[in-house]
Protein backbone atom coordinates (compact mmCIF):
# COMPACT_ATOMS: atom_id res chain seq x y z
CA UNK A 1 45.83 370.97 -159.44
CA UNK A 2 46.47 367.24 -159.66
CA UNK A 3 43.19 364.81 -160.02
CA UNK A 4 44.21 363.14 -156.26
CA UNK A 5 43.97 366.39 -154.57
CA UNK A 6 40.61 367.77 -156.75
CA UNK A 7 39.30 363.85 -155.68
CA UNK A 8 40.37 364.24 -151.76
CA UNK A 9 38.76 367.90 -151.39
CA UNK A 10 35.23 366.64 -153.26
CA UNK A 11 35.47 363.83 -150.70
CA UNK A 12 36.25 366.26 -147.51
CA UNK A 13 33.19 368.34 -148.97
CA UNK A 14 31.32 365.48 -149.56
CA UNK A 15 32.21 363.99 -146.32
CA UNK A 16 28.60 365.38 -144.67
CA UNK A 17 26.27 364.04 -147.39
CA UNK A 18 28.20 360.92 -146.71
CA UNK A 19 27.29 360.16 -143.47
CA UNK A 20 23.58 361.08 -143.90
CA UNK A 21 23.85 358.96 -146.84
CA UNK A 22 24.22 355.75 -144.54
CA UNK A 23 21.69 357.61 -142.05
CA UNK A 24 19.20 357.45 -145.16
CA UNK A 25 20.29 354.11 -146.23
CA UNK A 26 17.25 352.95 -144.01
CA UNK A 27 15.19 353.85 -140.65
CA UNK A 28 17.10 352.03 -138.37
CA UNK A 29 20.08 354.41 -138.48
CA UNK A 30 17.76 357.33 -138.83
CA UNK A 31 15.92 355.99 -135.88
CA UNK A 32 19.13 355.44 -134.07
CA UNK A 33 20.20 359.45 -134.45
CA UNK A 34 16.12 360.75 -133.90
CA UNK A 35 15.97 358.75 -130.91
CA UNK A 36 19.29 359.76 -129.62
CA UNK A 37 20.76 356.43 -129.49
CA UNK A 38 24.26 357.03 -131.31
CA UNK A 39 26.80 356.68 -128.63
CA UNK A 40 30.92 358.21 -129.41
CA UNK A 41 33.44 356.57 -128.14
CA UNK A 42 36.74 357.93 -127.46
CA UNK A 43 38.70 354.61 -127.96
CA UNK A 44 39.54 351.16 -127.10
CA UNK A 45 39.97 347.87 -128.72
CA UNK A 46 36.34 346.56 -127.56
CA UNK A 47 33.20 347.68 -126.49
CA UNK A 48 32.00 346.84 -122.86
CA UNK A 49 29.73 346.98 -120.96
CA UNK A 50 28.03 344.66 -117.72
CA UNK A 51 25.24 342.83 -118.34
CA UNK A 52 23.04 341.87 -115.11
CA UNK A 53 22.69 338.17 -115.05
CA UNK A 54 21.94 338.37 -110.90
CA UNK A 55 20.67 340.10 -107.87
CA UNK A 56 22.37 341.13 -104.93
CA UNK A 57 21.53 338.88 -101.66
CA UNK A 58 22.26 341.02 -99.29
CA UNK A 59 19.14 342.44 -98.76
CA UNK A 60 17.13 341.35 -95.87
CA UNK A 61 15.15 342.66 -93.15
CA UNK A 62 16.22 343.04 -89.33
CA UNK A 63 15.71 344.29 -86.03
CA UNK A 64 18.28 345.73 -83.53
CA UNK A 65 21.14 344.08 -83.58
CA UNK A 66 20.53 340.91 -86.07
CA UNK A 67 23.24 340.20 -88.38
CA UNK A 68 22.83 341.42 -92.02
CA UNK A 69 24.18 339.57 -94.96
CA UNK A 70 27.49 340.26 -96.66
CA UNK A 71 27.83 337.39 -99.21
CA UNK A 72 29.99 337.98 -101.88
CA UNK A 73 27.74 339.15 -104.77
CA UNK A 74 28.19 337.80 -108.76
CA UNK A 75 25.75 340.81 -110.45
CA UNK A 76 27.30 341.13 -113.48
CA UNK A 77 28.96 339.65 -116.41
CA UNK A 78 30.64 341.80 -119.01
CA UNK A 79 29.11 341.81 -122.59
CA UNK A 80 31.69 342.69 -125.37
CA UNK A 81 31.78 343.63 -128.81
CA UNK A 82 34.58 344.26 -131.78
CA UNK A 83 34.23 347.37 -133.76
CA UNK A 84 33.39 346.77 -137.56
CA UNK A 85 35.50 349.18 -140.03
CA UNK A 86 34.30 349.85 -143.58
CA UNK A 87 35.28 351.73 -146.08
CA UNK A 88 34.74 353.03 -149.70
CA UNK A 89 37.32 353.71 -151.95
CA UNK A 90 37.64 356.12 -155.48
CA UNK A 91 40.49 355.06 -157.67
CA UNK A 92 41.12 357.11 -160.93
CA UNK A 93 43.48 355.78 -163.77
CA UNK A 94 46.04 358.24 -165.04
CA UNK A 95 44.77 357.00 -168.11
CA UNK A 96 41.17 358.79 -167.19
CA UNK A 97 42.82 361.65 -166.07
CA UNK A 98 44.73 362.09 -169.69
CA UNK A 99 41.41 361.38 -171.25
CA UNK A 100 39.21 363.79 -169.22
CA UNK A 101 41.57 366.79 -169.72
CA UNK A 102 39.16 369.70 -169.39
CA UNK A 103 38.28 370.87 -166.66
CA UNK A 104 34.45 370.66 -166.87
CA UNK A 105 35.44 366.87 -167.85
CA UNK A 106 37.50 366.32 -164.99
CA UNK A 107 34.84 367.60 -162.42
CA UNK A 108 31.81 365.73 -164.40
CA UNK A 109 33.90 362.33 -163.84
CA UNK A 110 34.78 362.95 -160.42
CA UNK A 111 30.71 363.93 -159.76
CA UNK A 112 29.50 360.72 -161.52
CA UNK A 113 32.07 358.38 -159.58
CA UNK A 114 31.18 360.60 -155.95
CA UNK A 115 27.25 359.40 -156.91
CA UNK A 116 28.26 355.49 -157.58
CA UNK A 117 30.13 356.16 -154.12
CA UNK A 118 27.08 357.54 -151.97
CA UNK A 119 24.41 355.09 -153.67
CA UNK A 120 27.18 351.90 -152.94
CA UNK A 121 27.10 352.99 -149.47
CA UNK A 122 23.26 353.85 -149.08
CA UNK A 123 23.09 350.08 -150.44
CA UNK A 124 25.58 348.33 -148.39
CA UNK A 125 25.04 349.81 -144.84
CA UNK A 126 20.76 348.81 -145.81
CA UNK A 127 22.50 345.33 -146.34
CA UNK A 128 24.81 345.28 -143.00
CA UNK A 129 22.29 346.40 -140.44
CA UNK A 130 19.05 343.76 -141.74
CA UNK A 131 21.42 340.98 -141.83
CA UNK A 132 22.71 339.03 -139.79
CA UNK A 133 26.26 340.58 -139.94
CA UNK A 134 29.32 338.71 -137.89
CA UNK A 135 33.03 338.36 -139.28
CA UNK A 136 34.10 342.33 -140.37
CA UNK A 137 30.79 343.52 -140.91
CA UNK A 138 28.61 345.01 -138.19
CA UNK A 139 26.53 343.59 -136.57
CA UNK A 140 22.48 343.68 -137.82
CA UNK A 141 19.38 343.18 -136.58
CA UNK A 142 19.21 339.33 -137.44
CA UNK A 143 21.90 338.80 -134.78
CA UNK A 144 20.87 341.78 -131.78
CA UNK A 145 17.17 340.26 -132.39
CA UNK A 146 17.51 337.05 -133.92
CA UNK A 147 14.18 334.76 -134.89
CA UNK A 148 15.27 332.33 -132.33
CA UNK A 149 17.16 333.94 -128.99
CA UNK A 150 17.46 330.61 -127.90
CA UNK A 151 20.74 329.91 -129.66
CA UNK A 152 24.13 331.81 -130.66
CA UNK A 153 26.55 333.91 -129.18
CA UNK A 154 26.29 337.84 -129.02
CA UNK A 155 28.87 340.16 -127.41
CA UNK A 156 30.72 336.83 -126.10
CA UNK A 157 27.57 335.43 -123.96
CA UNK A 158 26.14 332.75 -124.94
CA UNK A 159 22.26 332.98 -124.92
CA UNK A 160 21.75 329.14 -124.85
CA UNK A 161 23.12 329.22 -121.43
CA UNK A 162 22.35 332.54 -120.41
CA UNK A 163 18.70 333.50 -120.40
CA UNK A 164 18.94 337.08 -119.33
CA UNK A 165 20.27 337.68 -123.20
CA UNK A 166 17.81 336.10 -124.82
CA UNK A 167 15.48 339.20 -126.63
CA UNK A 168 12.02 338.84 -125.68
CA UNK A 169 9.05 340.82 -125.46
CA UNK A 170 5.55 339.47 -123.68
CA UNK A 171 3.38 343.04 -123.54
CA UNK A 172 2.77 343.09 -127.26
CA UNK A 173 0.05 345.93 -127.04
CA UNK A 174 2.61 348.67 -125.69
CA UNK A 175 5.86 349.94 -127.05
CA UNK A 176 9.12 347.82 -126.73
CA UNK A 177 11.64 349.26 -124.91
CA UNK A 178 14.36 350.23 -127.38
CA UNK A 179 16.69 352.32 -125.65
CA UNK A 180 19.16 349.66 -125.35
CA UNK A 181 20.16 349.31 -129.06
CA UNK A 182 22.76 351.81 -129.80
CA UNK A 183 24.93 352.90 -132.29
CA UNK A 184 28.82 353.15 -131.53
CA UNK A 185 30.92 355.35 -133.65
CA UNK A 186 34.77 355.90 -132.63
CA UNK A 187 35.49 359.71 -132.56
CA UNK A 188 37.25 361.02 -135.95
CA UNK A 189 36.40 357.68 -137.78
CA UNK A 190 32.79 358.64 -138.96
CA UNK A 191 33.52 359.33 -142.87
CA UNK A 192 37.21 360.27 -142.41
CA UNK A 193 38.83 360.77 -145.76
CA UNK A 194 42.31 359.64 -146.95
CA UNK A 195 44.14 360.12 -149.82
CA UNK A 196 45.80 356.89 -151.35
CA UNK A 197 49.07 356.54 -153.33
CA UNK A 198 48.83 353.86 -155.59
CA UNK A 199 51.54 351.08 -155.54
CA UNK A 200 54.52 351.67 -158.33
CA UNK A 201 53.07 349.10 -160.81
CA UNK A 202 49.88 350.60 -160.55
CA UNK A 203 49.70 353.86 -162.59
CA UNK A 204 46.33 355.17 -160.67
CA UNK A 205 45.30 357.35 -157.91
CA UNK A 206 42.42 357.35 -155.21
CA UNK A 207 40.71 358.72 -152.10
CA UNK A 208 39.41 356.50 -149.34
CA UNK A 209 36.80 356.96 -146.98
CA UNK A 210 36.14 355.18 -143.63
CA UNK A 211 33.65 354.92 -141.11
CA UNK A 212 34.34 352.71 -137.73
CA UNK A 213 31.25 351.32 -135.88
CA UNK A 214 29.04 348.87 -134.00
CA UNK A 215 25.66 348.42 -133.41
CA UNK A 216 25.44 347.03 -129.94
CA UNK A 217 22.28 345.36 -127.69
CA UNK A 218 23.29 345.84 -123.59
CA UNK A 219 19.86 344.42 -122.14
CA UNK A 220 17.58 341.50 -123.88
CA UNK A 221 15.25 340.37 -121.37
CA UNK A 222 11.81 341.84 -121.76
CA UNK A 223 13.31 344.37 -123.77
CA UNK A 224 13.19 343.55 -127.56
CA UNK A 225 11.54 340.94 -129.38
CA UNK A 226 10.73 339.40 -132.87
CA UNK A 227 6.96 339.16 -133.80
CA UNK A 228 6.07 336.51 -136.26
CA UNK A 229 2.82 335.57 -137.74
């Protein structure tokens, strides 16, 4: 059996220890799938959803045959965010593959590189989601519950100018309410595996595995909030 196809099966078995892998990576994500706050998404190029910034006026009180209001109402604005794709990738030379010949050599490189593999991504998804995140990578707590909430852009509002999406959090003796951080996953992207051919000045062969994502805030106000001493 050639290395490429021994390398893509360990990854499709592999695939579940993967994914808990970046669940164990830290206790937000672990959090985030206790607390049933992992949201699939079938598709799409963004990730929507309205944001109250208003209340509806026509509400009033009356008596026979008073008019009622029917003013046009401006509720909502619509908060967006860009999915963040990563991925991790094995490449073997055909140069190991002549030197690891045996099979019990074969499988004992392909175990030690699948263990570099699921500690890089234990350590990389603990990076993305305590940092601050932006450009390709996703989005971490330093931007959904930044120091200041005063300042910056998230999901295309701006919270300068928009004080409904600035995190905050006044009742410091109970819980804050966290069920509007979620995690977004697109459907079929969660650890899928591919196998890679490796260009024809390149004599190597690999496996790639990718994971599409977002972690997303969709109310701030009184919801979430940054203690410092």
């Amino acid at each position: 059996m050639a290395l490429a196809t021994i390398l893509n099966s360990m990854l499709q078995k592999s695939r579940r220890k993967l994914i808990f892998a970046s669940m164990r990576s830290n206790a937000l994500v672990a959090w985030a799938f206790a607390s049933d706050r992992v949201e699939y998404e079938d598709g799409g190029y963004q990730i929507g959803n309205p944001l109250t910034v208003g209340r509806n006026p026509n509400v009033a009180s009356y008596e026979y045959y008073d008019q009622l209001p029917v003013a046009q109402t401006n509720e909502f604005i619509t908060v967006n965010y860009f999915w963040s794709r990563v991925a991790g990738t094995v490449i073997i030379s055909d140069q190991e593959e002549d030197e690891n010949k045996g099979e019990a050599m074969i499988f004992k490189l392909l175990k030690a590189k699948m263990d570099v593999l699921e500690e890089s991504i234990k350590e990389k998804f603990s990076d993305y989601l305590y940092a601050a995140g932006g450009g390709t990578d996703p989005l971490g707590l330093a931007s959904l519950i930044p120091d200041d909430p005063t300042t910056g852009t998230l999901g295309g509002v701006n919270r300068a100018t928009e004080t409904q999406w600035r995190t905050s959090s006044y009742n410091f003796a109970g819980a804050i309410n966290s069920k509007y951080l979620r995690l977004h996953m697109l459907k079929g992207v969660n650890m899928k595996v591919k196998s890679l051919s490796a260009p024809w000045d390149t004599d190597a062969s690999g496996s790639r595995i990718v994971w599409q994502g977002q972690w997303c805030l969709w109310r701030a106000y009184r919801t979430h909030g940054v203690l410092n001493n």
